[in-house]
PDB file of N, CA and C in Angstrom:
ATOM      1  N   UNK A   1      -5.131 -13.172   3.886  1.00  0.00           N
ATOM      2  CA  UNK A   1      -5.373 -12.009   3.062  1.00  0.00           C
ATOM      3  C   UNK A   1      -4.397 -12.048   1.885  1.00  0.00           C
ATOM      4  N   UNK A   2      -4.968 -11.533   0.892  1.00  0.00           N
ATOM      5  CA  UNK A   2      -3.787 -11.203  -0.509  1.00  0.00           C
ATOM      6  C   UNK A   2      -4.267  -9.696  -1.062  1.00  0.00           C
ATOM      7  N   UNK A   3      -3.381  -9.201  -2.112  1.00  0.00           N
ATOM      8  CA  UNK A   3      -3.348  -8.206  -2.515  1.00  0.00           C
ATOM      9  C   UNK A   3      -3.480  -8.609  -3.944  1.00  0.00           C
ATOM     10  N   UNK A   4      -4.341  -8.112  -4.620  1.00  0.00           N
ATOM     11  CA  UNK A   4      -4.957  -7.978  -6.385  1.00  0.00           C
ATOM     12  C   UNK A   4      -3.540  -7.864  -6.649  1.00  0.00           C
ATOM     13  N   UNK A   5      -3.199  -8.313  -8.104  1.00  0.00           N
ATOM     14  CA  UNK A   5      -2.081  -7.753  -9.097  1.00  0.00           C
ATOM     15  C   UNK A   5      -1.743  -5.933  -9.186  1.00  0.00           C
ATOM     16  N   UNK A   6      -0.970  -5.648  -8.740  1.00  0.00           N
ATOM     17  CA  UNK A   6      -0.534  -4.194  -9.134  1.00  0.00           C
ATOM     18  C   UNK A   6      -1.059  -3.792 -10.573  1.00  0.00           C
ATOM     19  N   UNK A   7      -1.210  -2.588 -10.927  1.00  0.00           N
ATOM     20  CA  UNK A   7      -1.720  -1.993 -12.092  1.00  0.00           C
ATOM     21  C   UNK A   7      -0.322  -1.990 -12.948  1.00  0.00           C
ATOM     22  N   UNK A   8       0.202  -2.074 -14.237  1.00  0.00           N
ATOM     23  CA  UNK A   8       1.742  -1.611 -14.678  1.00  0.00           C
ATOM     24  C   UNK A   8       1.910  -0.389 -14.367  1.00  0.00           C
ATOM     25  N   UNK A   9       1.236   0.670 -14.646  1.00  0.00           N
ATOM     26  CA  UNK A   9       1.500   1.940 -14.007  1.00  0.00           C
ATOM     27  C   UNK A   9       1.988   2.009 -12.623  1.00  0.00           C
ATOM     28  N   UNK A  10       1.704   1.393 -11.521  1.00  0.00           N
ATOM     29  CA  UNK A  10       2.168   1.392 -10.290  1.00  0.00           C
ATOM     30  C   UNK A  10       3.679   0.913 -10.454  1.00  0.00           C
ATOM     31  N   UNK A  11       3.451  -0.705 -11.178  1.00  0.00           N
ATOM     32  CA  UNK A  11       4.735  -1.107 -11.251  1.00  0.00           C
ATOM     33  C   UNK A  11       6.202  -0.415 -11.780  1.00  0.00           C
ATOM     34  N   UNK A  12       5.473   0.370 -12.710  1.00  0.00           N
ATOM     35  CA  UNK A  12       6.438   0.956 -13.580  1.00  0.00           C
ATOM     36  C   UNK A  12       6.654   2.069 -12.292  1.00  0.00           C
ATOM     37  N   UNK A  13       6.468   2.889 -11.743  1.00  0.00           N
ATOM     38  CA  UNK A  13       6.366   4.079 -10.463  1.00  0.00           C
ATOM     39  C   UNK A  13       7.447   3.188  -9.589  1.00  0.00           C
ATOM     40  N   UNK A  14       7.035   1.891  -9.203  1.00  0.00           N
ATOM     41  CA  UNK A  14       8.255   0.984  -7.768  1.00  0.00           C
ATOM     42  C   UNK A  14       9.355   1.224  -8.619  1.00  0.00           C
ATOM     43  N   UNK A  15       9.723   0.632  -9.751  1.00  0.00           N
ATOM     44  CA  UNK A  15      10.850   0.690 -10.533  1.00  0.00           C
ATOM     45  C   UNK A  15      11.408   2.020 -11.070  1.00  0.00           C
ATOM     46  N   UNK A  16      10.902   2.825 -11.109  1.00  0.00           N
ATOM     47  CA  UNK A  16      11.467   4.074 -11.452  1.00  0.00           C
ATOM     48  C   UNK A  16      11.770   5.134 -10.580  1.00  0.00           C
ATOM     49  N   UNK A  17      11.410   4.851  -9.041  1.00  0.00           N
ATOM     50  CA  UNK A  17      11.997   4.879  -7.745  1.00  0.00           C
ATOM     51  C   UNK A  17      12.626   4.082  -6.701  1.00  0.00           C
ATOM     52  N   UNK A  18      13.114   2.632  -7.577  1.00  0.00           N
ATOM     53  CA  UNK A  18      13.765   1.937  -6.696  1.00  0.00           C
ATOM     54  C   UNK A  18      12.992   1.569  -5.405  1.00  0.00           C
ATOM     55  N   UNK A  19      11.918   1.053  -5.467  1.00  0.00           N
ATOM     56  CA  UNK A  19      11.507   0.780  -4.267  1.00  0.00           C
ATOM     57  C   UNK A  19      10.573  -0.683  -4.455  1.00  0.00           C
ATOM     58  N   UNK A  20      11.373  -1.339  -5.119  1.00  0.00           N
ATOM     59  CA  UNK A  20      10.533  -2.588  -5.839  1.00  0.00           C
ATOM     60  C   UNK A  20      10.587  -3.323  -4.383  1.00  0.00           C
ATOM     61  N   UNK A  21      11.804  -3.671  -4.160  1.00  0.00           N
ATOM     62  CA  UNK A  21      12.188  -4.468  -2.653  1.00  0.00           C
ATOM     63  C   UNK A  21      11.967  -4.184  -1.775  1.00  0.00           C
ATOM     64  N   UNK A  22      12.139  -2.838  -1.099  1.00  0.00           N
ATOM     65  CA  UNK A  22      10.886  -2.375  -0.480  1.00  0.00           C
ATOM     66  C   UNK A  22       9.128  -2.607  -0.234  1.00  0.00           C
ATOM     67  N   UNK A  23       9.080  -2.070  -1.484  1.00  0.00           N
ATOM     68  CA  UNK A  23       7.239  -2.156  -1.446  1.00  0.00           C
ATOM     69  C   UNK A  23       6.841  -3.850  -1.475  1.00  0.00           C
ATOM     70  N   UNK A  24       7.616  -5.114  -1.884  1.00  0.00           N
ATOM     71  CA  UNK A  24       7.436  -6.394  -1.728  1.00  0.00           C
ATOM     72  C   UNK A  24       7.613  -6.743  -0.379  1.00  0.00           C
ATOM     73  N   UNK A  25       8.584  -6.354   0.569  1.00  0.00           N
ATOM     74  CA  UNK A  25       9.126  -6.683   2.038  1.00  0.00           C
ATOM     75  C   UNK A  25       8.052  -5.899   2.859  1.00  0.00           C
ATOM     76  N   UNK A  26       7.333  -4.519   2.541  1.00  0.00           N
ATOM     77  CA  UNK A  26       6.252  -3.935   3.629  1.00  0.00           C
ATOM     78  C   UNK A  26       4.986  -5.368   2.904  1.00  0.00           C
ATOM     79  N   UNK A  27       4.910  -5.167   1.853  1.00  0.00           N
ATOM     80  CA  UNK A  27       3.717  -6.243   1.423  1.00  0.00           C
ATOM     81  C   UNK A  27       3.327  -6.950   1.972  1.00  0.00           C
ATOM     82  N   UNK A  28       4.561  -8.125   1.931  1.00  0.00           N
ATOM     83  CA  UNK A  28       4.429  -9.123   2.947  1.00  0.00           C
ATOM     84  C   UNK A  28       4.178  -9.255   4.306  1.00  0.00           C
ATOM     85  N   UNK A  29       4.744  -7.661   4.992  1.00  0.00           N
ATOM     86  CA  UNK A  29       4.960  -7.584   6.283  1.00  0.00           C
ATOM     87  C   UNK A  29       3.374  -7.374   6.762  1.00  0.00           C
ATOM     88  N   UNK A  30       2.433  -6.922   5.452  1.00  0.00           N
ATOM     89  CA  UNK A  30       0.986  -6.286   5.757  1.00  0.00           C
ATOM     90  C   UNK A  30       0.300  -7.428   5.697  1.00  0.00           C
ATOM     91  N   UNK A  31       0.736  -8.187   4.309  1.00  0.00           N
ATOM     92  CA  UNK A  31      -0.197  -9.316   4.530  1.00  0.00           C
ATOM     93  C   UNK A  31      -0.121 -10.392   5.902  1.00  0.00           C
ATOM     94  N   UNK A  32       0.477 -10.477   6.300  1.00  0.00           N
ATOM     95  CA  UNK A  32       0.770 -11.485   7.643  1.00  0.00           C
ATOM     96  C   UNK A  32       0.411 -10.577   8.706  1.00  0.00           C
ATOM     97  N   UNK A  33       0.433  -9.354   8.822  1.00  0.00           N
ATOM     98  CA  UNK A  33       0.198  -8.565   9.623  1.00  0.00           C
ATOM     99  C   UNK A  33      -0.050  -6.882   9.237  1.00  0.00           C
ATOM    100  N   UNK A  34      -1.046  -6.519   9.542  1.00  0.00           N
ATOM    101  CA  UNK A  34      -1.657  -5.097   9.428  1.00  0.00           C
ATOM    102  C   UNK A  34      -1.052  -4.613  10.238  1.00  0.00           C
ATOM    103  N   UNK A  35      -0.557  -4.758  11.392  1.00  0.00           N
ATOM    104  CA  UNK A  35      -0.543  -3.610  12.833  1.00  0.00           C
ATOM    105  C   UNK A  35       1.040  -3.760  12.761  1.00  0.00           C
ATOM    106  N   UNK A  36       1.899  -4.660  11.698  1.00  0.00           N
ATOM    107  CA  UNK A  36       2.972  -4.121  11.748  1.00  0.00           C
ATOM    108  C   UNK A  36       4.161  -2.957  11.767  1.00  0.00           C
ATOM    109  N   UNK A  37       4.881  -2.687  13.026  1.00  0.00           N
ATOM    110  CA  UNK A  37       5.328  -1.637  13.514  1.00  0.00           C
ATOM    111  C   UNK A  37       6.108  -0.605  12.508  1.00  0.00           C
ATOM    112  N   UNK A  38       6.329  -0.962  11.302  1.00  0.00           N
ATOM    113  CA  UNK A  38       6.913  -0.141  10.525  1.00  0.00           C
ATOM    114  C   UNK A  38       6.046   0.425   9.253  1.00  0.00           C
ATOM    115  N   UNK A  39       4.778  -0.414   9.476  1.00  0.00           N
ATOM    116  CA  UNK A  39       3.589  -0.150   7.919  1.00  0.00           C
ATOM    117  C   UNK A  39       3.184   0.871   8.670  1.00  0.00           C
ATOM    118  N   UNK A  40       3.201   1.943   9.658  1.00  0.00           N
ATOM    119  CA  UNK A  40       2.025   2.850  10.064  1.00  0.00           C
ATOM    120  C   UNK A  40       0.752   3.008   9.255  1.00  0.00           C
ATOM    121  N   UNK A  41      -0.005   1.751   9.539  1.00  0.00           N
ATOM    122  CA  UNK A  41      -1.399   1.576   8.801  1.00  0.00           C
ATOM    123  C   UNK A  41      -2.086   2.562   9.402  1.00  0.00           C
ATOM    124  N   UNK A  42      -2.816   2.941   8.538  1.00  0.00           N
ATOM    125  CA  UNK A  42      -3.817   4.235   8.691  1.00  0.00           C
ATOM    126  C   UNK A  42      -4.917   4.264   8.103  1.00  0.00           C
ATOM    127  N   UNK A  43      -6.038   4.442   8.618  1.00  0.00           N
ATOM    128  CA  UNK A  43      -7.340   4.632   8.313  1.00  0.00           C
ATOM    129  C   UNK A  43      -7.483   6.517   7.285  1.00  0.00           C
ATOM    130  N   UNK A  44      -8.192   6.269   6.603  1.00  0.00           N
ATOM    131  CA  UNK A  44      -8.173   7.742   6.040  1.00  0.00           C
ATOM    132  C   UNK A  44      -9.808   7.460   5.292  1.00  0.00           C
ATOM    133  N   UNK A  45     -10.712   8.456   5.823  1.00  0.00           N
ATOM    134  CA  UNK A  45     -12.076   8.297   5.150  1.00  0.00           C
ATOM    135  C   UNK A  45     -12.065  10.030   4.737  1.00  0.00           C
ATOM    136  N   UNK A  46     -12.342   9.477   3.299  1.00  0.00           N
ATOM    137  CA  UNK A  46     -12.901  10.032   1.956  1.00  0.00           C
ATOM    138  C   UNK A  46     -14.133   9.958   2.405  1.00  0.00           C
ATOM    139  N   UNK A  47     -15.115  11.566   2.635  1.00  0.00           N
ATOM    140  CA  UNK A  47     -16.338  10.673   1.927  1.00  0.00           C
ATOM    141  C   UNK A  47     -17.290   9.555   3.045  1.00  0.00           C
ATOM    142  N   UNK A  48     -17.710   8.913   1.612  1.00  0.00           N
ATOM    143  CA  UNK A  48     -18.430   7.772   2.654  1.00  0.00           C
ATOM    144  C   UNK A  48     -17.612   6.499   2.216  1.00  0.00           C
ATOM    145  N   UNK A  49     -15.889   6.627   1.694  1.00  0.00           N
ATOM    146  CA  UNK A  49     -15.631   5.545   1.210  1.00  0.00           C
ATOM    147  C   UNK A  49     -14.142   5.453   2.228  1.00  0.00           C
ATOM    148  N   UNK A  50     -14.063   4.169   2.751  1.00  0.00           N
ATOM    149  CA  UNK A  50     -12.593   4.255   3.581  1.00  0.00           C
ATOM    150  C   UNK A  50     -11.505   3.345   2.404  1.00  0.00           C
ATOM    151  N   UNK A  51     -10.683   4.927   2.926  1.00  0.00           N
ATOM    152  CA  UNK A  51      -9.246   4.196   2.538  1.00  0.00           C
ATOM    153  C   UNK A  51      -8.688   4.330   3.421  1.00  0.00           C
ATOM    154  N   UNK A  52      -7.044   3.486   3.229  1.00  0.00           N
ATOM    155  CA  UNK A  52      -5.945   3.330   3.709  1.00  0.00           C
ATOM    156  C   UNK A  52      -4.690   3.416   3.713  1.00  0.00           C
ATOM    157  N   UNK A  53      -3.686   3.380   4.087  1.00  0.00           N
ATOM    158  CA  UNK A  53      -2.578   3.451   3.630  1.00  0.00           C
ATOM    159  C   UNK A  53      -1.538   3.052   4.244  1.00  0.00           C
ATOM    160  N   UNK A  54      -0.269   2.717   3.747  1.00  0.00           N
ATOM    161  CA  UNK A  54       0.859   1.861   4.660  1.00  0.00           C
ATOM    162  C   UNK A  54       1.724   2.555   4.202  1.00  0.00           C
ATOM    163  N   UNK A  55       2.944   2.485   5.144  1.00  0.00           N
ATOM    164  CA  UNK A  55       4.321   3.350   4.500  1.00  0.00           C
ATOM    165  C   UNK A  55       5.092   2.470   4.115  1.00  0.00           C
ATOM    166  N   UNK A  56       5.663   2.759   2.368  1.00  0.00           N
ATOM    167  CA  UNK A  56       7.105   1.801   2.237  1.00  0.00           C
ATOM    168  C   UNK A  56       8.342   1.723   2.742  1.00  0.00           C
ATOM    169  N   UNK A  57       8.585   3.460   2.887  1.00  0.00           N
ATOM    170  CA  UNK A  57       9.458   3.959   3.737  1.00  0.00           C
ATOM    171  C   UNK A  57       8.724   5.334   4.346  1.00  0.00           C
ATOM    172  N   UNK A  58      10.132   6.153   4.848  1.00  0.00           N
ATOM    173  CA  UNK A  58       9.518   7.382   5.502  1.00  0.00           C
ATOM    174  C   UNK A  58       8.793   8.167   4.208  1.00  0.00           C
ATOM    175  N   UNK A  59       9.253   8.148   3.486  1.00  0.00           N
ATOM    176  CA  UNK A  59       8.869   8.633   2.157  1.00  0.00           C
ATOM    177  C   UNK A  59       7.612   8.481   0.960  1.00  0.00           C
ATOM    178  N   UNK A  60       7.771   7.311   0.870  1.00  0.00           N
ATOM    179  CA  UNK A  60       6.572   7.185   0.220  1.00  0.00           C
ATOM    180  C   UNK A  60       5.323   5.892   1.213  1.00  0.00           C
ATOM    181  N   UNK A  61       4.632   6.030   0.419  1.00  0.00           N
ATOM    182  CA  UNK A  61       3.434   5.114   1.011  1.00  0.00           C
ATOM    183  C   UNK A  61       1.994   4.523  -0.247  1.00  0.00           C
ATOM    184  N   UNK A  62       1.751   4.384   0.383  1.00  0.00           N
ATOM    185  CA  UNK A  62       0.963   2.888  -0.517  1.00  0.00           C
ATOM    186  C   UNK A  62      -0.728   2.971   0.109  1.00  0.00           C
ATOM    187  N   UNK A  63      -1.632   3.577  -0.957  1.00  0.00           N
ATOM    188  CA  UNK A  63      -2.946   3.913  -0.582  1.00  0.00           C
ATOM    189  C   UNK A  63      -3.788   2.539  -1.468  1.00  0.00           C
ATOM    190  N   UNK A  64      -4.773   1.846  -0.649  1.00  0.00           N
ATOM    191  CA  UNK A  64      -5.564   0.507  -0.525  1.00  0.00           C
ATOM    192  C   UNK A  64      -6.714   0.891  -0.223  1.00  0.00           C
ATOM    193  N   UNK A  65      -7.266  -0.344  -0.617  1.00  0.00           N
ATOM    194  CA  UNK A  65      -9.093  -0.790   0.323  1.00  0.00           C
ATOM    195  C   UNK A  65      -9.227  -2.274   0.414  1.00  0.00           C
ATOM    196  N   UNK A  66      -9.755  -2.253   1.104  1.00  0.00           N
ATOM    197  CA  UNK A  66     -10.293  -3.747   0.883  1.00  0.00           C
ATOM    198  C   UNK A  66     -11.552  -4.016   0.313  1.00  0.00           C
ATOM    199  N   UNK A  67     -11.378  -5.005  -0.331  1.00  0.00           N
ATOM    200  CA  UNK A  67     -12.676  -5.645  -0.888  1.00  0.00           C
ATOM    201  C   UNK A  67     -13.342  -6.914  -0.204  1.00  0.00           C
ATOM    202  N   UNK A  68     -14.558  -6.992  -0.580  1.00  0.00           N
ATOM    203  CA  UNK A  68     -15.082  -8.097   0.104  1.00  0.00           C
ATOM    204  C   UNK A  68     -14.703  -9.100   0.342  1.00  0.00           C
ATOM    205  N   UNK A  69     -13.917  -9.796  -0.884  1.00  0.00           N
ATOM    206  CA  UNK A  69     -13.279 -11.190  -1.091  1.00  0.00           C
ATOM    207  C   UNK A  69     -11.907 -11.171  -0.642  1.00  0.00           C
ATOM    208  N   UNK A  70     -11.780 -10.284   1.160  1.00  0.00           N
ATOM    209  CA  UNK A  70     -10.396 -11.019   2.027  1.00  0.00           C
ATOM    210  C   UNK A  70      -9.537 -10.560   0.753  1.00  0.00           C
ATOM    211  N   UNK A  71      -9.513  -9.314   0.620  1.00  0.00           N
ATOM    212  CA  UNK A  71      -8.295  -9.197  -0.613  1.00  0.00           C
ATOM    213  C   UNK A  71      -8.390  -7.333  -0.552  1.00  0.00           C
ATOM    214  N   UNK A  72      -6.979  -6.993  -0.966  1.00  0.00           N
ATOM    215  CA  UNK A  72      -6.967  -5.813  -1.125  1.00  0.00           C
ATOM    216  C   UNK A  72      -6.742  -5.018  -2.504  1.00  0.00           C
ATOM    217  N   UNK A  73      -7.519  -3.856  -2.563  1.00  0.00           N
ATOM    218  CA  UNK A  73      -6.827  -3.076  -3.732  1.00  0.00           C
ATOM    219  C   UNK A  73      -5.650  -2.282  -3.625  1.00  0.00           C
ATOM    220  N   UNK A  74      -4.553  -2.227  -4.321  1.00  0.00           N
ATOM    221  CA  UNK A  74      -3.779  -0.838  -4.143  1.00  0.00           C
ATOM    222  C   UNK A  74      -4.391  -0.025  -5.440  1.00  0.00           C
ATOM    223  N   UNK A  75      -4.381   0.967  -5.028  1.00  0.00           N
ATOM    224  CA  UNK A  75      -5.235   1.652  -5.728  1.00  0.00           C
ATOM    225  C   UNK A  75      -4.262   2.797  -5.980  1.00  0.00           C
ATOM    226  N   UNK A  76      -2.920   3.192  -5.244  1.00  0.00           N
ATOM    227  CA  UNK A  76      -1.768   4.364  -5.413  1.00  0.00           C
ATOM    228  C   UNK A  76      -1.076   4.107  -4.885  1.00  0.00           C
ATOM    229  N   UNK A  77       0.469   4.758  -5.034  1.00  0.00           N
ATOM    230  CA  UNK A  77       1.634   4.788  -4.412  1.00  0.00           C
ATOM    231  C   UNK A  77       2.319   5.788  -4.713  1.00  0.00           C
ATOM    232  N   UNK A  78       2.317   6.786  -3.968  1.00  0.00           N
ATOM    233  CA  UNK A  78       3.006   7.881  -3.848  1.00  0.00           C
ATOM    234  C   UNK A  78       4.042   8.577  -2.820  1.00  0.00           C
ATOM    235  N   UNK A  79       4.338   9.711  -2.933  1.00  0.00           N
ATOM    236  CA  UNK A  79       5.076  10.596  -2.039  1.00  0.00           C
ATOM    237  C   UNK A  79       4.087  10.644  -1.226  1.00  0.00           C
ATOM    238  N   UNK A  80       4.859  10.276   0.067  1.00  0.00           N
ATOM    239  CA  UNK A  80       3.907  10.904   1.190  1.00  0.00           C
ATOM    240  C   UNK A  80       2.968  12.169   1.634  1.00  0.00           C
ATOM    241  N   UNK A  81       4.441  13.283   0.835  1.00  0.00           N
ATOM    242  CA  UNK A  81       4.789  14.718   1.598  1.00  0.00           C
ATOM    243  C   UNK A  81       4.093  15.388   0.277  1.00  0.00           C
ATOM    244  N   UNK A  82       3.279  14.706  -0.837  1.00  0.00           N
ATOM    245  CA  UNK A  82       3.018  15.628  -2.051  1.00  0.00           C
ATOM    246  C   UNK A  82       1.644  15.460  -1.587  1.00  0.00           C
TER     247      UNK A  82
END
């Protein structure tokens, strides 16, 4: 599995909360593994459309989909708690 290029807007969001090293270390931890014990991967259906989401820390988290082509979108990264 891989993950599409981040949007700059996202990028610019990791960097302006310090969570660049973070959100690269859960990344990796998702791509090699989904059910990893610290991503609390989560199913969340919108709708008729599923999303997802992983935590970077307790704090924020990281909303995805997958696409057909074995690859994911991030599509947000936000505060958990907003």
């Amino acid at each position: 599995m891989r993950a599409n290029p981040l949007r700059k807007n996202l990028q610019k969001y990791l960097v302006r909360h310090g969570l660049s090293r973070k959100f690269e270390k859960q990344l990796n931890h998702f791509l090699v593994d989904s059910t990893y014990p610290s991503l609390n991967t989560e199913k969340m259906k919108i709708g008729h459309i599923d999303i997802y989401s992983f935590r970077i820390d307790r704090k924020y988290r990281v909303i995805f989909t997958y696409n057909s082509d074995e690859s994911i979108e991030i599509i947000d990264i936000n505060n958990h708690y907003q």
